[in-house]
Protein backbone atom coordinates (compact mmCIF):
# COMPACT_ATOMS: atom_id res chain seq x y z
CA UNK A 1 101.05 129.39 94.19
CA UNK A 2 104.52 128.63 92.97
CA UNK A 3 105.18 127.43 89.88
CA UNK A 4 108.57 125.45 89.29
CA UNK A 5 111.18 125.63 86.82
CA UNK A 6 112.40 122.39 86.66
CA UNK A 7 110.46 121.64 83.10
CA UNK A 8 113.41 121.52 81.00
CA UNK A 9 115.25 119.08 82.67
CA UNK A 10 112.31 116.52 82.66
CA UNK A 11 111.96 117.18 78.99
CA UNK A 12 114.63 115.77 78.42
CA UNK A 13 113.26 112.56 78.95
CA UNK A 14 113.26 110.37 75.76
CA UNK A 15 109.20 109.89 76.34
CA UNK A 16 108.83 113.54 76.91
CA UNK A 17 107.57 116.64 74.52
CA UNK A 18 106.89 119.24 77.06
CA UNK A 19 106.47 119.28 81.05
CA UNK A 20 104.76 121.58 83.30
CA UNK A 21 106.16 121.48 87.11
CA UNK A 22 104.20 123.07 89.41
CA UNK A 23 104.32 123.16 93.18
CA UNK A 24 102.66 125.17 96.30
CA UNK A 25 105.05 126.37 99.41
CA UNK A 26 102.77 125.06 101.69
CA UNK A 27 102.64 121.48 100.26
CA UNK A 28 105.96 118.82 100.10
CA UNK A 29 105.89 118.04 96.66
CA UNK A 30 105.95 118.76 93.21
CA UNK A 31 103.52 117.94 90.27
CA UNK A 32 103.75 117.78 86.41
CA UNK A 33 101.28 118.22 83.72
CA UNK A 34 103.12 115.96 80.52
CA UNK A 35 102.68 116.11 77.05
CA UNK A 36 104.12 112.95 75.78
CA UNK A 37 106.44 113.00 73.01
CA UNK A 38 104.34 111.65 69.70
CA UNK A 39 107.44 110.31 67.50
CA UNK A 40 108.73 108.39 71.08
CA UNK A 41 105.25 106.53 71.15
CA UNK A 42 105.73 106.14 67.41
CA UNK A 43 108.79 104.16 67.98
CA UNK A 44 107.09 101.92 70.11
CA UNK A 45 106.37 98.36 69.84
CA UNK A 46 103.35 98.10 68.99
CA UNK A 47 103.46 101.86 67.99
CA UNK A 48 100.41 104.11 69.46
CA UNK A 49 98.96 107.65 69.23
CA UNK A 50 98.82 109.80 72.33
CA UNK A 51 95.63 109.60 72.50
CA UNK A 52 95.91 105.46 72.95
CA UNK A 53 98.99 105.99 75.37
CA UNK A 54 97.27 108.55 77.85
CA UNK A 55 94.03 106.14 77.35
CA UNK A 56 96.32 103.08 79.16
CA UNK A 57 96.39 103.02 82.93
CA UNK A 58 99.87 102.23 83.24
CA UNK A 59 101.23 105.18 80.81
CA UNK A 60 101.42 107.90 83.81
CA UNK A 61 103.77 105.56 85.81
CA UNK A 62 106.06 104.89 82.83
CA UNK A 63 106.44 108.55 82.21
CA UNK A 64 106.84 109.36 85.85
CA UNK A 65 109.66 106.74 85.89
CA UNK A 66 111.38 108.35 82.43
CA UNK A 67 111.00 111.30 84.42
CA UNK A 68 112.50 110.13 87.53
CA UNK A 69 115.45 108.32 86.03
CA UNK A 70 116.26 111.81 84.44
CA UNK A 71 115.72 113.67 88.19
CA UNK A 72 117.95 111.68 90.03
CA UNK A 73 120.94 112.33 87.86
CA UNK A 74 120.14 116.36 87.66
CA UNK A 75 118.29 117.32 90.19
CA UNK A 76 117.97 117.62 94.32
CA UNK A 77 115.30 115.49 95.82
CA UNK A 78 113.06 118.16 96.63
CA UNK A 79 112.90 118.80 93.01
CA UNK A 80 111.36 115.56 91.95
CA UNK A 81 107.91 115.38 90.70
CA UNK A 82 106.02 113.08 92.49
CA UNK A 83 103.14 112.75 90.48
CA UNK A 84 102.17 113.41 86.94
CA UNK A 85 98.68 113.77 84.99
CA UNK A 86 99.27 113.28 80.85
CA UNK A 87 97.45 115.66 78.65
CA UNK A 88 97.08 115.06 74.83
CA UNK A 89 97.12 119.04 73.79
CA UNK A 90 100.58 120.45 73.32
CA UNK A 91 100.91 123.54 74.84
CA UNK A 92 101.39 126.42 71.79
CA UNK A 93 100.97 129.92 70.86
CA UNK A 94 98.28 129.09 69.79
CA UNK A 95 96.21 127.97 72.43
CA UNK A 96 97.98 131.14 74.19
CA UNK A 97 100.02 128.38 76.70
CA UNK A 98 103.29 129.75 74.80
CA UNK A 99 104.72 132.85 74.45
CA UNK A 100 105.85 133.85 70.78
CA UNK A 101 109.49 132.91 71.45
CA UNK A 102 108.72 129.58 72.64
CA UNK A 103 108.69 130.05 76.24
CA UNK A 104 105.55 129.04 78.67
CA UNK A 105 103.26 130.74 79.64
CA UNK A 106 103.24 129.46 83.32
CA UNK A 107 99.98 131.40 84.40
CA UNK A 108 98.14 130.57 81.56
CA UNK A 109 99.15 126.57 82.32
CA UNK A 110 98.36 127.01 85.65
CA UNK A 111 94.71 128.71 85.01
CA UNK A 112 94.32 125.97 82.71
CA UNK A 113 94.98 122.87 84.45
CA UNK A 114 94.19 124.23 88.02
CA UNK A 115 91.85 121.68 88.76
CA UNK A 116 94.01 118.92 87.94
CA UNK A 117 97.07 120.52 89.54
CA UNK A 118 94.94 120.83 92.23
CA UNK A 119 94.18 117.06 92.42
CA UNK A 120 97.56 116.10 92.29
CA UNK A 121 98.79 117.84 95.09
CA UNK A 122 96.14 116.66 97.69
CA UNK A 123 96.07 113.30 96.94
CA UNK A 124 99.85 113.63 97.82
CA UNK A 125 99.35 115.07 101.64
């Protein structure tokens, strides 16, 4: 499996805490695992928790177009995510998806969310 790099420009992303892009060479796109950003919901009107934003049908979309809007300007179109799945956990050091200086663990994301990631990308062949 390859695992992509192009997190930190998603993140950037106003509805956006922390991305996870993942991809496979022998499949055309990319995937994300997003932790939305809690003080952007927050803002919202009506505000919600992520808990009630992930819960909505309609949230994935909305952060896959915050995400997009951000791609276009920054990055190729083979580095686009195509799909995203929203998760409520941030990932930490914790929960061992962070490294002590702040930087992800990308195996440990991967092992985690494998089934999902796994989802993703073959509902997009």
């Amino acid at each position: 499996a390859v695992v992509s790099t192009q997190s930190t420009g998603y993140e950037r992303a106003p509805i956006v805490a922390q991305c996870f892009v993942y991809g496979e060479s022998l499949k055309s796109c990319l995937v994300g695992v997003v932790v939305p950003d809690e003080s952007a919901l927050a803002a919202m009107s009506p505000p919600v928790t992520v808990a009630e934003f992930i819960a909505k049908p309609d949230s994935a979309g909305l952060v896959l177009q915050n995400m997009q809007s951000i791609g276009q300007k920054e990055l190729k179109s083979f580095e686009h995510v195509r799909h995203v799945t929203l998760v409520e956990e941030a990932f930490t050091v914790e929960n061992s998806l962070m490294t002590p200086t702040m930087k992800k663990r990308r195996d440990a994301i991967a092992a985690v969310y494998r089934d999902v990631l796994s989802e993703m990308l073959s509902n997009q062949a």
